[in-house]
C-alpha atoms as a PDB file:
ATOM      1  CA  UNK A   1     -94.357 -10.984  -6.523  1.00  0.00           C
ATOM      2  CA  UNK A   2     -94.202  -7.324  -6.163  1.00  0.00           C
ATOM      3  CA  UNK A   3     -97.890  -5.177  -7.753  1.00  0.00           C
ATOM      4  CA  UNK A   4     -97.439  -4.618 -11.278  1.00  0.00           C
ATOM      5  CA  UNK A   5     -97.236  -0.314 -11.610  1.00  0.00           C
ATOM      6  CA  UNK A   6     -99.658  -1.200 -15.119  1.00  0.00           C
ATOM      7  CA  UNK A   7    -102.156  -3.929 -15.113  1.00  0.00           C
ATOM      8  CA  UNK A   8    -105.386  -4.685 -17.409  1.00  0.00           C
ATOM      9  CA  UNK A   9    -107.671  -7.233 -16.535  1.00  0.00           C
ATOM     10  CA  UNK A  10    -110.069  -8.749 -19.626  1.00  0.00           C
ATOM     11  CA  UNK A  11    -109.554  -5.401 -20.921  1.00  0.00           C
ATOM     12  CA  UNK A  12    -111.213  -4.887 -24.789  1.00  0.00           C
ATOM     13  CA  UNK A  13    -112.390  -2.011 -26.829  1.00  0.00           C
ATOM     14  CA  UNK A  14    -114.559  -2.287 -29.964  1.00  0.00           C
ATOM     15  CA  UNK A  15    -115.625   0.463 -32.276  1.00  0.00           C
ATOM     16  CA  UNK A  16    -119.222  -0.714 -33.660  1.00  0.00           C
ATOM     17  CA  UNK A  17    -117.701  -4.199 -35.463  1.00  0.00           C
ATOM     18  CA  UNK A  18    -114.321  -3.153 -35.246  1.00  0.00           C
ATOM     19  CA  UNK A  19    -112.758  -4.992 -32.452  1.00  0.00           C
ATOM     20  CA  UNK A  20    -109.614  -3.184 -31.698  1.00  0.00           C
ATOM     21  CA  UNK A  21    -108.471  -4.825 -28.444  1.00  0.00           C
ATOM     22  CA  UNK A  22    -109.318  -8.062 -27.077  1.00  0.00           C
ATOM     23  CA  UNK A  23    -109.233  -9.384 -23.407  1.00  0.00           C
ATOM     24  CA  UNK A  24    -106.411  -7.644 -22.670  1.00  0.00           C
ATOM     25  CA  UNK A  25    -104.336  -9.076 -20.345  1.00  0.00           C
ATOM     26  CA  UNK A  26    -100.842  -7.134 -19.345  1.00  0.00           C
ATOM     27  CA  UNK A  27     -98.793  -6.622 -16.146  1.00  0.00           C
ATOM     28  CA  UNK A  28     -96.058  -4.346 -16.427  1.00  0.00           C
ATOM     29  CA  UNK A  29     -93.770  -4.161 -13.022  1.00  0.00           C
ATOM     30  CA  UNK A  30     -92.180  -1.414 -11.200  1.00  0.00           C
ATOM     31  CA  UNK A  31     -88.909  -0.046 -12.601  1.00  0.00           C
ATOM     32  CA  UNK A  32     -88.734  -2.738 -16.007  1.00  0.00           C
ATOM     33  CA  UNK A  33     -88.624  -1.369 -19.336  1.00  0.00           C
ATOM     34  CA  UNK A  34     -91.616  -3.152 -21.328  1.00  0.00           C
ATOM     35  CA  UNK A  35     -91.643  -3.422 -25.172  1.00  0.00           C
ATOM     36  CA  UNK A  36     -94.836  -3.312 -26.478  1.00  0.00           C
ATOM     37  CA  UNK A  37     -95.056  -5.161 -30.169  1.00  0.00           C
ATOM     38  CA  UNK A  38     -97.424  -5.042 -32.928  1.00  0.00           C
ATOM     39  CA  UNK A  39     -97.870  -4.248 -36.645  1.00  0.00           C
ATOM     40  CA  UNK A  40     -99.873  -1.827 -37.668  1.00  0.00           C
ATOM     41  CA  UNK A  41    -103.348  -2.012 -36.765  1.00  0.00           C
ATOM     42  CA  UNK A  42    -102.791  -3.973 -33.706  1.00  0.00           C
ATOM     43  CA  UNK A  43    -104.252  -2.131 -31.048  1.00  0.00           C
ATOM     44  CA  UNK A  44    -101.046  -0.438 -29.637  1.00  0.00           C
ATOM     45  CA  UNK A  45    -102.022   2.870 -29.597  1.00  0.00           C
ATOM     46  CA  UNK A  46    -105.641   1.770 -28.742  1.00  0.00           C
ATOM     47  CA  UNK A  47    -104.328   0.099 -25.584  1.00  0.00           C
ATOM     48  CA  UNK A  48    -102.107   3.558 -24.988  1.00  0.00           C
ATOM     49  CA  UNK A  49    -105.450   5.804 -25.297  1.00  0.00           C
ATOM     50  CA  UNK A  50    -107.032   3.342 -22.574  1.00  0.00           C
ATOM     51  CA  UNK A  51    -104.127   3.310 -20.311  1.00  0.00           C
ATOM     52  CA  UNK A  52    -104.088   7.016 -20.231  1.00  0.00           C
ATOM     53  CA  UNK A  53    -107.530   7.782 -19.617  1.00  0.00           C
ATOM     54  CA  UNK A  54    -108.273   9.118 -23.451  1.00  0.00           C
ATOM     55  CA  UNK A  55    -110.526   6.887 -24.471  1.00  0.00           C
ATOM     56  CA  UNK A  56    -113.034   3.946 -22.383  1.00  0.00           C
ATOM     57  CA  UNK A  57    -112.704   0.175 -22.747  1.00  0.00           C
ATOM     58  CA  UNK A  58    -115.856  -1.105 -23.574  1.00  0.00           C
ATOM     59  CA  UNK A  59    -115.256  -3.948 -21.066  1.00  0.00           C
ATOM     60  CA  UNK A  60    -112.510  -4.661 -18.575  1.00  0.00           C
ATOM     61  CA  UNK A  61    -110.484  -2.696 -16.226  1.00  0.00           C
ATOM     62  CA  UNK A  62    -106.951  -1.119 -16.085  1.00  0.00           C
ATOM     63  CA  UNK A  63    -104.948   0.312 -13.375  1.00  0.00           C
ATOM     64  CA  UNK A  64    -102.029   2.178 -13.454  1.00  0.00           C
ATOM     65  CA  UNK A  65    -100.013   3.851 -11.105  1.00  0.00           C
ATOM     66  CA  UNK A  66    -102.819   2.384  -8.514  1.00  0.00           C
ATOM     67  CA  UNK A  67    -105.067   4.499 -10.183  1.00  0.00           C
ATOM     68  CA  UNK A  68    -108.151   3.336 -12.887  1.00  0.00           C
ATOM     69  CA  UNK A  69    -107.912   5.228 -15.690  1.00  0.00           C
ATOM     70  CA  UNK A  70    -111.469   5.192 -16.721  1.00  0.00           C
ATOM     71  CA  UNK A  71    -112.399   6.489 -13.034  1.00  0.00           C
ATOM     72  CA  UNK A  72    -109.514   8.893 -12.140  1.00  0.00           C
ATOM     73  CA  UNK A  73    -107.999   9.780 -15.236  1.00  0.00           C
ATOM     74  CA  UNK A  74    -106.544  13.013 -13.742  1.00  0.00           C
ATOM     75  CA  UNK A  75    -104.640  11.300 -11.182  1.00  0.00           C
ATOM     76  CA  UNK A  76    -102.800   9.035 -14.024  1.00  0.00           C
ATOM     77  CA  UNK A  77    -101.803  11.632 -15.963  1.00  0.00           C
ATOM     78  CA  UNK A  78    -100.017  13.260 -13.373  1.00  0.00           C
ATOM     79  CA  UNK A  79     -98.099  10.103 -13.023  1.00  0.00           C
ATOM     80  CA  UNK A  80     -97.395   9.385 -16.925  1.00  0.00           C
ATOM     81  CA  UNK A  81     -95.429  10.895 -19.116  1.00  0.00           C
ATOM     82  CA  UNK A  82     -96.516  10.288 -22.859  1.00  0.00           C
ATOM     83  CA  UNK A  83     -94.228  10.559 -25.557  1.00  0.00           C
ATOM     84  CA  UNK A  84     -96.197  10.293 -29.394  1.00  0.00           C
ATOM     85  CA  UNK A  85     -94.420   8.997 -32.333  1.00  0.00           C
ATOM     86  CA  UNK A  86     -93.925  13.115 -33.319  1.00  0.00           C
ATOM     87  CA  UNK A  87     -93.992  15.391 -30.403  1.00  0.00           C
ATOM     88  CA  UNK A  88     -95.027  18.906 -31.443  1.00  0.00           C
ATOM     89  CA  UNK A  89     -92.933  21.790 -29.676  1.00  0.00           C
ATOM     90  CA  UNK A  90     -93.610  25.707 -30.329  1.00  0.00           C
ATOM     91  CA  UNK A  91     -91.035  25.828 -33.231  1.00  0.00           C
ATOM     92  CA  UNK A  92     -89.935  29.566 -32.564  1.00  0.00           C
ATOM     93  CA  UNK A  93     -89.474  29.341 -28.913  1.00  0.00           C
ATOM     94  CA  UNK A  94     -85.979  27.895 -27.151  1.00  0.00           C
ATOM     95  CA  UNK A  95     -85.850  23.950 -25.501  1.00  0.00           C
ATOM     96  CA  UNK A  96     -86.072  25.941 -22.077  1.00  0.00           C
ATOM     97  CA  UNK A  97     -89.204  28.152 -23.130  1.00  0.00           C
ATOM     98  CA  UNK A  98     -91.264  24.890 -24.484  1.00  0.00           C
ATOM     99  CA  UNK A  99     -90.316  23.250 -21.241  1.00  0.00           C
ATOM    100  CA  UNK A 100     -90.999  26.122 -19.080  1.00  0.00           C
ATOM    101  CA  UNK A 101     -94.426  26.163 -20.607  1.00  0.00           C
ATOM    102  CA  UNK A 102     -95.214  22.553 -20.267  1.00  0.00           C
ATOM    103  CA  UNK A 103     -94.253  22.581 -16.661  1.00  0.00           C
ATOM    104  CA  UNK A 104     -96.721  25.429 -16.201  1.00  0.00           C
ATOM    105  CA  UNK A 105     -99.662  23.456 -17.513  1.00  0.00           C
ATOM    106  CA  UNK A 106     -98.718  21.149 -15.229  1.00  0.00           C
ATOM    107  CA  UNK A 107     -98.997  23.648 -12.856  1.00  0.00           C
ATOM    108  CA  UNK A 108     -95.460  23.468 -11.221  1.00  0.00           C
ATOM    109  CA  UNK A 109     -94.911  26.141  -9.164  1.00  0.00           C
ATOM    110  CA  UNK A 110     -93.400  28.892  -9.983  1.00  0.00           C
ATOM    111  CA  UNK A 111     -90.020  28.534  -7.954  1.00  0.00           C
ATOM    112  CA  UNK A 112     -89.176  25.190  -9.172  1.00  0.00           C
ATOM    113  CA  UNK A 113     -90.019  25.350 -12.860  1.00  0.00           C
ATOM    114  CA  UNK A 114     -86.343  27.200 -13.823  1.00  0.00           C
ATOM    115  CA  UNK A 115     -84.085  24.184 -11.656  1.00  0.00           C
ATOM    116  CA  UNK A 116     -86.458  21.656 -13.183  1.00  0.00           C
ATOM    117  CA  UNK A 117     -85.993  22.443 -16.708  1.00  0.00           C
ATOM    118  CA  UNK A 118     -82.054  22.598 -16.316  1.00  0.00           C
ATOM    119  CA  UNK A 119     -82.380  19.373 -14.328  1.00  0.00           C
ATOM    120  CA  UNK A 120     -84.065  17.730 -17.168  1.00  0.00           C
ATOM    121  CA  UNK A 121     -82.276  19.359 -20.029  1.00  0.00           C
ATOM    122  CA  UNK A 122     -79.219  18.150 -18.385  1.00  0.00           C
ATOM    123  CA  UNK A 123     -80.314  14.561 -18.031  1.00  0.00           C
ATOM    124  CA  UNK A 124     -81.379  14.181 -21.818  1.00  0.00           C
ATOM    125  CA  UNK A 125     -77.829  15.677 -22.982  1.00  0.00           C
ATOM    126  CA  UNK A 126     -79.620  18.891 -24.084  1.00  0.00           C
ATOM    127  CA  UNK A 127     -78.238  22.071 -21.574  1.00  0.00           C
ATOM    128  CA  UNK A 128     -75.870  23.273 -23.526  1.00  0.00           C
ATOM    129  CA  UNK A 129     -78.573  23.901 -26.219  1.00  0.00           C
ATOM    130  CA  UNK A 130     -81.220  24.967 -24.020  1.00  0.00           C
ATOM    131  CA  UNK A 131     -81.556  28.340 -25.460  1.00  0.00           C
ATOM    132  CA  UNK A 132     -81.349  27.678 -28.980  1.00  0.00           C
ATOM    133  CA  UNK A 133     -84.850  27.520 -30.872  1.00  0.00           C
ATOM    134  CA  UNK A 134     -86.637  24.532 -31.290  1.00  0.00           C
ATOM    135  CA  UNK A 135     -86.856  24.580 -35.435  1.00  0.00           C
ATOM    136  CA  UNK A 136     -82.888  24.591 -35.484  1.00  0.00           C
ATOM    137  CA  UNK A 137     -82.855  21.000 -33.547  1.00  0.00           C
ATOM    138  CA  UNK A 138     -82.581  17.398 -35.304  1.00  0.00           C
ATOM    139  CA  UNK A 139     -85.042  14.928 -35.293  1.00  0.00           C
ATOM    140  CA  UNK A 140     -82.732  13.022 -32.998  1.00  0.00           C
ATOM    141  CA  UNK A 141     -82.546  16.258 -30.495  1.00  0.00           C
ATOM    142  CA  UNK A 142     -86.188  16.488 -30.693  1.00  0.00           C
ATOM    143  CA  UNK A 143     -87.051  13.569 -29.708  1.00  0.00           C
ATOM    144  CA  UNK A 144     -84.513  13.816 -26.356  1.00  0.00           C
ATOM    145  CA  UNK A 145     -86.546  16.986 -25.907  1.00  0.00           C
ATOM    146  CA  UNK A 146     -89.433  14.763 -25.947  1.00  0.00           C
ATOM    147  CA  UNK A 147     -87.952  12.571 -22.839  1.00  0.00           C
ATOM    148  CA  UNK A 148     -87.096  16.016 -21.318  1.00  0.00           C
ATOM    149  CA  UNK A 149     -91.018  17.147 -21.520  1.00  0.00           C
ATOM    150  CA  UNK A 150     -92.387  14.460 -20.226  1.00  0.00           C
ATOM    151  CA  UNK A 151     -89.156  13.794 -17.198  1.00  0.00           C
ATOM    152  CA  UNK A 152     -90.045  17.715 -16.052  1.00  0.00           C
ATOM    153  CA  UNK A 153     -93.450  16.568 -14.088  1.00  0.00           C
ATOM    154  CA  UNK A 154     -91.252  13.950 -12.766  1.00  0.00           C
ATOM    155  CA  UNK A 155     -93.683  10.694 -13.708  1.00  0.00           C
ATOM    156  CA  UNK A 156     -93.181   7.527 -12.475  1.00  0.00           C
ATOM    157  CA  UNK A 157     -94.259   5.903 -15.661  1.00  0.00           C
ATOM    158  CA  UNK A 158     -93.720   7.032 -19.207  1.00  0.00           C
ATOM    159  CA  UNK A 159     -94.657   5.622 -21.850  1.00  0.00           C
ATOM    160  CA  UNK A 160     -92.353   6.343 -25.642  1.00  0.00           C
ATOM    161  CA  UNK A 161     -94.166   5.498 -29.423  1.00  0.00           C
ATOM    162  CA  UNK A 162     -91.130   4.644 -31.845  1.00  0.00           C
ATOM    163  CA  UNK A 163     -88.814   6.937 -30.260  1.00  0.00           C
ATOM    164  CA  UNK A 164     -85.552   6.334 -31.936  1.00  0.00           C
ATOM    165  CA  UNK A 165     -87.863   6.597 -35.959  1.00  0.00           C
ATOM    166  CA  UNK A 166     -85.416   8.271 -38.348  1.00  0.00           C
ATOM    167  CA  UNK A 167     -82.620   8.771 -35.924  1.00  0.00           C
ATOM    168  CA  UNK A 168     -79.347   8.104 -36.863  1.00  0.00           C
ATOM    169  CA  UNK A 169     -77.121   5.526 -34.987  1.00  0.00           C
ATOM    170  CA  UNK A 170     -75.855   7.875 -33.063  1.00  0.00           C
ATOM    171  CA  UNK A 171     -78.916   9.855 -31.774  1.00  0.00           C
ATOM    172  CA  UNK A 172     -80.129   6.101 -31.417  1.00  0.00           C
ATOM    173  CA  UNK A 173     -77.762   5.019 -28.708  1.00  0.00           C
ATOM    174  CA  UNK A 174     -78.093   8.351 -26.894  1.00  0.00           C
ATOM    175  CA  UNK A 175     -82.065   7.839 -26.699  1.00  0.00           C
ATOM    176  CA  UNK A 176     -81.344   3.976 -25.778  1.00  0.00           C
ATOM    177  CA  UNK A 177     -78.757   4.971 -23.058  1.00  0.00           C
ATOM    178  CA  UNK A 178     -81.424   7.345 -21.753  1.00  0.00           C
ATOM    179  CA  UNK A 179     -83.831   5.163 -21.607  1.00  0.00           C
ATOM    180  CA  UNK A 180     -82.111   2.773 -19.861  1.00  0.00           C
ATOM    181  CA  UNK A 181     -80.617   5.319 -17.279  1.00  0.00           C
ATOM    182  CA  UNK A 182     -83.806   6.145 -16.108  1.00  0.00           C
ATOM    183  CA  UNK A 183     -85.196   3.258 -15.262  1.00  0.00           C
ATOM    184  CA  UNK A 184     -81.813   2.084 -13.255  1.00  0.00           C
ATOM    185  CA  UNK A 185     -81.083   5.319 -11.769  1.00  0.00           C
ATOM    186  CA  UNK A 186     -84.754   6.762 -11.320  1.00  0.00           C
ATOM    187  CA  UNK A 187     -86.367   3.451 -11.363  1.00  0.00           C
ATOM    188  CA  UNK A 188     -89.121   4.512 -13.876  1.00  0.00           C
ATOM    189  CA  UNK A 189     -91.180   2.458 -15.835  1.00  0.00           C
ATOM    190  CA  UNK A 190     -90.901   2.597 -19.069  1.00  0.00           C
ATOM    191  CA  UNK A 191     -93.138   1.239 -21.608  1.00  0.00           C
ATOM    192  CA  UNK A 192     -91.611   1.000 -25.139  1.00  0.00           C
ATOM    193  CA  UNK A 193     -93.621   1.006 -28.725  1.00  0.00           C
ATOM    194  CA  UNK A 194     -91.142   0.184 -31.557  1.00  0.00           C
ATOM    195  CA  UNK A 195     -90.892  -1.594 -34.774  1.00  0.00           C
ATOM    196  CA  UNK A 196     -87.132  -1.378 -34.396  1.00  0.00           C
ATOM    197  CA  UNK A 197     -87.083  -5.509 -32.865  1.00  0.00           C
ATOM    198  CA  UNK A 198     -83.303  -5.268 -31.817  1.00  0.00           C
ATOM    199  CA  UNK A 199     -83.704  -2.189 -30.152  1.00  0.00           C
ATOM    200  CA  UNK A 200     -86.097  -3.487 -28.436  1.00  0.00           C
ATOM    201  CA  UNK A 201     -83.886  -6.576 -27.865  1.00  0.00           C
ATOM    202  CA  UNK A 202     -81.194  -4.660 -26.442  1.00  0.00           C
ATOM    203  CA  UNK A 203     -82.775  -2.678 -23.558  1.00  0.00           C
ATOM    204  CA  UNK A 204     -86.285  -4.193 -22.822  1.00  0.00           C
ATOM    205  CA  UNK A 205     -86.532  -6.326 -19.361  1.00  0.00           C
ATOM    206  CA  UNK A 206     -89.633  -7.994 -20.747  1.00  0.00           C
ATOM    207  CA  UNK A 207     -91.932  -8.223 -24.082  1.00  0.00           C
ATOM    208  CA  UNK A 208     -95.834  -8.416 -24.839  1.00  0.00           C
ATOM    209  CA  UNK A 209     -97.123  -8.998 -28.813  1.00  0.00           C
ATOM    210  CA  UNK A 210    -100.160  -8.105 -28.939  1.00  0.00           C
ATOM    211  CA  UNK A 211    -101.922  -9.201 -32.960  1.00  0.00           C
ATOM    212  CA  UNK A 212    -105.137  -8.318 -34.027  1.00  0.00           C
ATOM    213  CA  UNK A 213    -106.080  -6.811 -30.723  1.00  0.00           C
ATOM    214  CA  UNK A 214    -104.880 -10.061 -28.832  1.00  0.00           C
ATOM    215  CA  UNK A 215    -102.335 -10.187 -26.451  1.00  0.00           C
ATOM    216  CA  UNK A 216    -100.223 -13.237 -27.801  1.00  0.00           C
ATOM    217  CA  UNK A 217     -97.691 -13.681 -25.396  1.00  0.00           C
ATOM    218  CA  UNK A 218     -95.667 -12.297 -22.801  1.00  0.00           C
ATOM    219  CA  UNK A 219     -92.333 -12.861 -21.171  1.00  0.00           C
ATOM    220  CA  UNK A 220     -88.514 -11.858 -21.549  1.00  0.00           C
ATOM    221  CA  UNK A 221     -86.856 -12.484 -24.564  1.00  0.00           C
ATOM    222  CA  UNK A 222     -84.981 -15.688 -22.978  1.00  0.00           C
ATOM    223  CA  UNK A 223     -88.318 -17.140 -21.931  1.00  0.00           C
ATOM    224  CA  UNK A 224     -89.931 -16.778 -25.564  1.00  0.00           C
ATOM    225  CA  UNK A 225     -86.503 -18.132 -26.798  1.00  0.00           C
ATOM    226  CA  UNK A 226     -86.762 -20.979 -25.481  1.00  0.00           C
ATOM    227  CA  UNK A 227     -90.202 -21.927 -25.998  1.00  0.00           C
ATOM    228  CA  UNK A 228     -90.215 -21.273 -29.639  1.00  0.00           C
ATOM    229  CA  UNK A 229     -87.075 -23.694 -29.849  1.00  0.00           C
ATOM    230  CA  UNK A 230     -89.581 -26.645 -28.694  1.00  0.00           C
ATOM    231  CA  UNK A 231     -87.221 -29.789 -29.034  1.00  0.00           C
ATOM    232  CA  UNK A 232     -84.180 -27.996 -30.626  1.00  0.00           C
ATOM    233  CA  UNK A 233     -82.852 -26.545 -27.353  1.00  0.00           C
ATOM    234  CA  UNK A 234     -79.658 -25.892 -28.907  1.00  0.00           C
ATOM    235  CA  UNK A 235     -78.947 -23.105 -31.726  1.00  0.00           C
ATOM    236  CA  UNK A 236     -75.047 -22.964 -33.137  1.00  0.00           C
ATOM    237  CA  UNK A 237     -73.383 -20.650 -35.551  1.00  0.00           C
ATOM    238  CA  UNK A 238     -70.790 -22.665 -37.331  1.00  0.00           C
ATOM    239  CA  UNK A 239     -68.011 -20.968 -39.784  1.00  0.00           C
ATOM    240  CA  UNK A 240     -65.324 -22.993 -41.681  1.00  0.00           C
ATOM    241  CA  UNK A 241     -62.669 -21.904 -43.787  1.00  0.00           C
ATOM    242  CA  UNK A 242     -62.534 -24.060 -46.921  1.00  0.00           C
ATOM    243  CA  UNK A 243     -64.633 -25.909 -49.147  1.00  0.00           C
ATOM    244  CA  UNK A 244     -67.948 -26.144 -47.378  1.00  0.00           C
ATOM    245  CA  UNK A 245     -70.073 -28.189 -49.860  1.00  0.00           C
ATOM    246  CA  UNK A 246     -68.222 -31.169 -49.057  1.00  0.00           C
ATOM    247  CA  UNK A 247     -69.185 -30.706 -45.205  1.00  0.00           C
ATOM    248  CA  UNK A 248     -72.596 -29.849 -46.298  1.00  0.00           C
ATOM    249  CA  UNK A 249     -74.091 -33.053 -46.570  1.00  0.00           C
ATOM    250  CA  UNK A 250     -72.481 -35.000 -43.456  1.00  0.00           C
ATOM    251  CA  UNK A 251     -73.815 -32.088 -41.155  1.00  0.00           C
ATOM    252  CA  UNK A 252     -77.406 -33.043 -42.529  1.00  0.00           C
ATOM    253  CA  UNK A 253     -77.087 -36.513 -41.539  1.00  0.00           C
ATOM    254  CA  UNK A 254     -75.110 -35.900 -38.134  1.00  0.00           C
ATOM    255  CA  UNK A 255     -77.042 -37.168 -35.086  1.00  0.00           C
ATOM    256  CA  UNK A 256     -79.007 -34.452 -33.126  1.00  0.00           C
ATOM    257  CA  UNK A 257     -79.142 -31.771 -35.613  1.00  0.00           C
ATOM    258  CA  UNK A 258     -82.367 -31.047 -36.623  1.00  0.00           C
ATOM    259  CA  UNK A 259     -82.053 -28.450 -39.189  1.00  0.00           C
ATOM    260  CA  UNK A 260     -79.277 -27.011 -41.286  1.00  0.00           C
ATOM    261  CA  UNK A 261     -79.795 -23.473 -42.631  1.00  0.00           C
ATOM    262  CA  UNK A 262     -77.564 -21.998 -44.949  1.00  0.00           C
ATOM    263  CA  UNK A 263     -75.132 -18.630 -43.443  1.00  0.00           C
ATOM    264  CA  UNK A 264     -72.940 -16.715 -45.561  1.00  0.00           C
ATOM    265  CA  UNK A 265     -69.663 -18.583 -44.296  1.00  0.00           C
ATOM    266  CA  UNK A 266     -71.304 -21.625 -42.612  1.00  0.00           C
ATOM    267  CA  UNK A 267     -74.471 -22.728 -41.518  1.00  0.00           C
ATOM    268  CA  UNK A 268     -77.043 -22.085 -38.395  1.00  0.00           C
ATOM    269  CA  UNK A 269     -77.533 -25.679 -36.833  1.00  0.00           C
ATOM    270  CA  UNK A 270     -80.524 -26.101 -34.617  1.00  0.00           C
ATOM    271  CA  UNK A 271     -79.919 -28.858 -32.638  1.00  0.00           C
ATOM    272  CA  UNK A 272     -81.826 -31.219 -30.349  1.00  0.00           C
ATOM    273  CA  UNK A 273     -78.438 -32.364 -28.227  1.00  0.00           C
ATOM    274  CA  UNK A 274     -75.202 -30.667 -27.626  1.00  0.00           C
ATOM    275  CA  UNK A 275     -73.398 -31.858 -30.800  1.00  0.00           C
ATOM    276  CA  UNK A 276     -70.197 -29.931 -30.710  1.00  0.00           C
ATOM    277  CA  UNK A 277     -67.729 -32.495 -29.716  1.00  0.00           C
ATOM    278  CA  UNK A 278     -69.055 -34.260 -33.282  1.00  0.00           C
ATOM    279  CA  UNK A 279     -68.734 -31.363 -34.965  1.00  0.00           C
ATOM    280  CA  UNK A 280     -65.340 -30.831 -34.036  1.00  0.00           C
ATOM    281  CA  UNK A 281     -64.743 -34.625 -35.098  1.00  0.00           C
ATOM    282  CA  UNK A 282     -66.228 -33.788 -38.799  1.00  0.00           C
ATOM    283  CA  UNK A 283     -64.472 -30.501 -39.250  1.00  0.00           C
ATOM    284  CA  UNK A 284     -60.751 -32.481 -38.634  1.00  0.00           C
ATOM    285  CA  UNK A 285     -62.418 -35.257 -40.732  1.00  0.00           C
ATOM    286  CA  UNK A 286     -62.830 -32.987 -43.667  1.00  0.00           C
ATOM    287  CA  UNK A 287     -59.633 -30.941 -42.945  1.00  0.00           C
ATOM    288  CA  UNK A 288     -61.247 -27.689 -42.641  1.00  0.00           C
ATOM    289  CA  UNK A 289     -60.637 -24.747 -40.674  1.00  0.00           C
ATOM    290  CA  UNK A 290     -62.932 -23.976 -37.751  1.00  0.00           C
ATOM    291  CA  UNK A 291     -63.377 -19.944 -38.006  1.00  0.00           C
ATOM    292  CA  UNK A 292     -66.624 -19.874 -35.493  1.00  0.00           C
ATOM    293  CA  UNK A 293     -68.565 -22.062 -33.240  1.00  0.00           C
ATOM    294  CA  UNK A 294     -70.984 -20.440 -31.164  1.00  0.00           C
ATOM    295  CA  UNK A 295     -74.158 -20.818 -29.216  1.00  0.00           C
ATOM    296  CA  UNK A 296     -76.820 -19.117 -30.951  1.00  0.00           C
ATOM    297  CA  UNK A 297     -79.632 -18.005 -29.518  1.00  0.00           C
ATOM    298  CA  UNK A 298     -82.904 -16.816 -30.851  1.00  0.00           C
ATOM    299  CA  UNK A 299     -82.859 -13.685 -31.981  1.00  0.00           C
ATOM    300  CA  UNK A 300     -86.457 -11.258 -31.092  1.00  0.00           C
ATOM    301  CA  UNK A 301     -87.028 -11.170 -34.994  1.00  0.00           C
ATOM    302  CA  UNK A 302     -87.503 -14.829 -35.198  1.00  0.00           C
ATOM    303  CA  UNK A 303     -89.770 -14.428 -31.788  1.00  0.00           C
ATOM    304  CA  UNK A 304     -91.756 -11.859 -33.253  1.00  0.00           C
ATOM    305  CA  UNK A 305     -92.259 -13.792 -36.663  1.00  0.00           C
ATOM    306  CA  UNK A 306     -92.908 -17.093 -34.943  1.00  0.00           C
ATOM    307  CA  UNK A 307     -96.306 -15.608 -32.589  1.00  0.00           C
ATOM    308  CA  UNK A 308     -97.199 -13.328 -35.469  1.00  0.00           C
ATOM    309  CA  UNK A 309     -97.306 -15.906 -38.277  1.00  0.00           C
ATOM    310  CA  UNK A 310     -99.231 -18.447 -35.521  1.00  0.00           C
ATOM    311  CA  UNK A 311    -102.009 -15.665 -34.538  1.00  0.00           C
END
């Protein structure tokens, strides 16, 4: 097993009797994009502010980048890029100006600040508009100007709070792209905060819900799929053409289907066997039309819902 890039051990902050994180618990790997879940008030950003060296644990350790945060906080934020929920640019300056400034304070020098900022502008779609000022920009091209700010210290982790909020689709699967060309072509870890579950779905290697300051579970989406399917190991979509309610009642009482939830042309079957071959046999039974049968699995909704409602 390769050493995780971000990992806290037992780590826990508490403000007076506010407990805000709890044994803490997280491994993050090189090069995986890690979604990060939580309502509101669940120690996200807490966790975040520890991670980066902005605010002490009151117990436990973190390292990231090889680095403690609490100990050499300077040394991880040279190698993390932080991108807030609303990034705040110099409204009246150009995409190349704010950049060229940012890469100053991170004391670039001189002579590779101007390539850097192309390089970067160019990688989050944004050249072409490099000299126009900031204010005339959509949310969606502000937050790819985000990415670019923190890609132009080159980090090898960055970490992104709700970076596709009140995008449209569009500027939403340009930031998703992005995000997942980085970490296959840079191989940079990326740790993802979003409420947006099949976002998260779609790109995210692995996932951690953390409730209440607690770390509830960990794994890829598959691996919490499963487990929250306990003895139904098998999810189907079924869709018929004809009168369902007569079909209804007989897929109830089938053998090894376990539930029977209502869809808006058919039914989601949760099964305990592989009951197709039956189905099949009821559908000609019945003379219906099959329109759909398909494997279904769990989607990271019903994931989230199942830890959060159980913590």
């Amino acid at each position: 097993m390769s050493t995780p890039i971000i990992e806290t051990t037992h780590l826990s902050k508490q403000y007076r009797e506010k407990v805000a994180v709890s044994d803490l618990e997280l491994r993050v790997d090189r090069g995986e994009i890690f979604g990060f879940l939580g309502p509101n008030g669940a120690g996200k950003t807490t966790t975040i502010l520890m991670l980066l060296g902005l605010t002490e644990p009151t117990q436990g350790e973190a390292s990231v980048c090889g680095f403690s945060p609490t100990r050499s906080p300077l040394e991880v934020k040279r190698r993390v890029g932080y991108l807030p929920e609303n990034p705040g640019f110099y409204e009246d300056l150009s995409a190349a100006q704010n950049l060229t400034f940012i890469a100053r304070l991170n004391r670039l020098s001189e002579n590779v600040i101007s390539e850097r900022v192309d390089r970067v502008l160019e990688q989050v779609g944004l050249l072409g508009e490099g000299h126009r000022p900031v204010r005339q920009f959509s949310r969606g091209m502000k937050q790819r100007l985000g990415i670019a700010e923190v890609l132009v210290k080159e980090p090898e982790v960055i970490i992104l709070d709700e970076p596709t909020l009140g995008i449209d689709p569009d500027g939403v699967t340009r930031i998703l792209d992005l995000i997942t060309g980085l970490s296959l072509e840079k191989n940079l870890t990326v740790l993802l905060c979003s409420h947006l579950l099949h976002q998260v779905q779609r790109i995210c290697h692995r996932i951690g819900i953390i409730v209440s300051g607690k770390l509830v579970v960990q794994g890829t989406p598959d691996e919490l799929g499963k487990a929250i399917l306990e003895d139904c190991q098998w999810n189907f979509l079924l869709e018929v053409n004809g009168d369902r309610n007569q079909l209804a009642g007989a897929l109830e009482g089938l053998p090894g289907v376990a539930e029977c939830e209502n869809r808006d042309k058919g039914w989601l079957l949760r099964c305990t066997e592989d009951v197709r071959p039956r189905l099949m046999q009821l559908i000609q039974q019945h003379g219906l039309d099959l329109l759909q049968l398909r494997s279904e699995d769990p989607t990271l909704e019903e994931i989230y819902l199942k830890y959060f409602r159980e913590a």
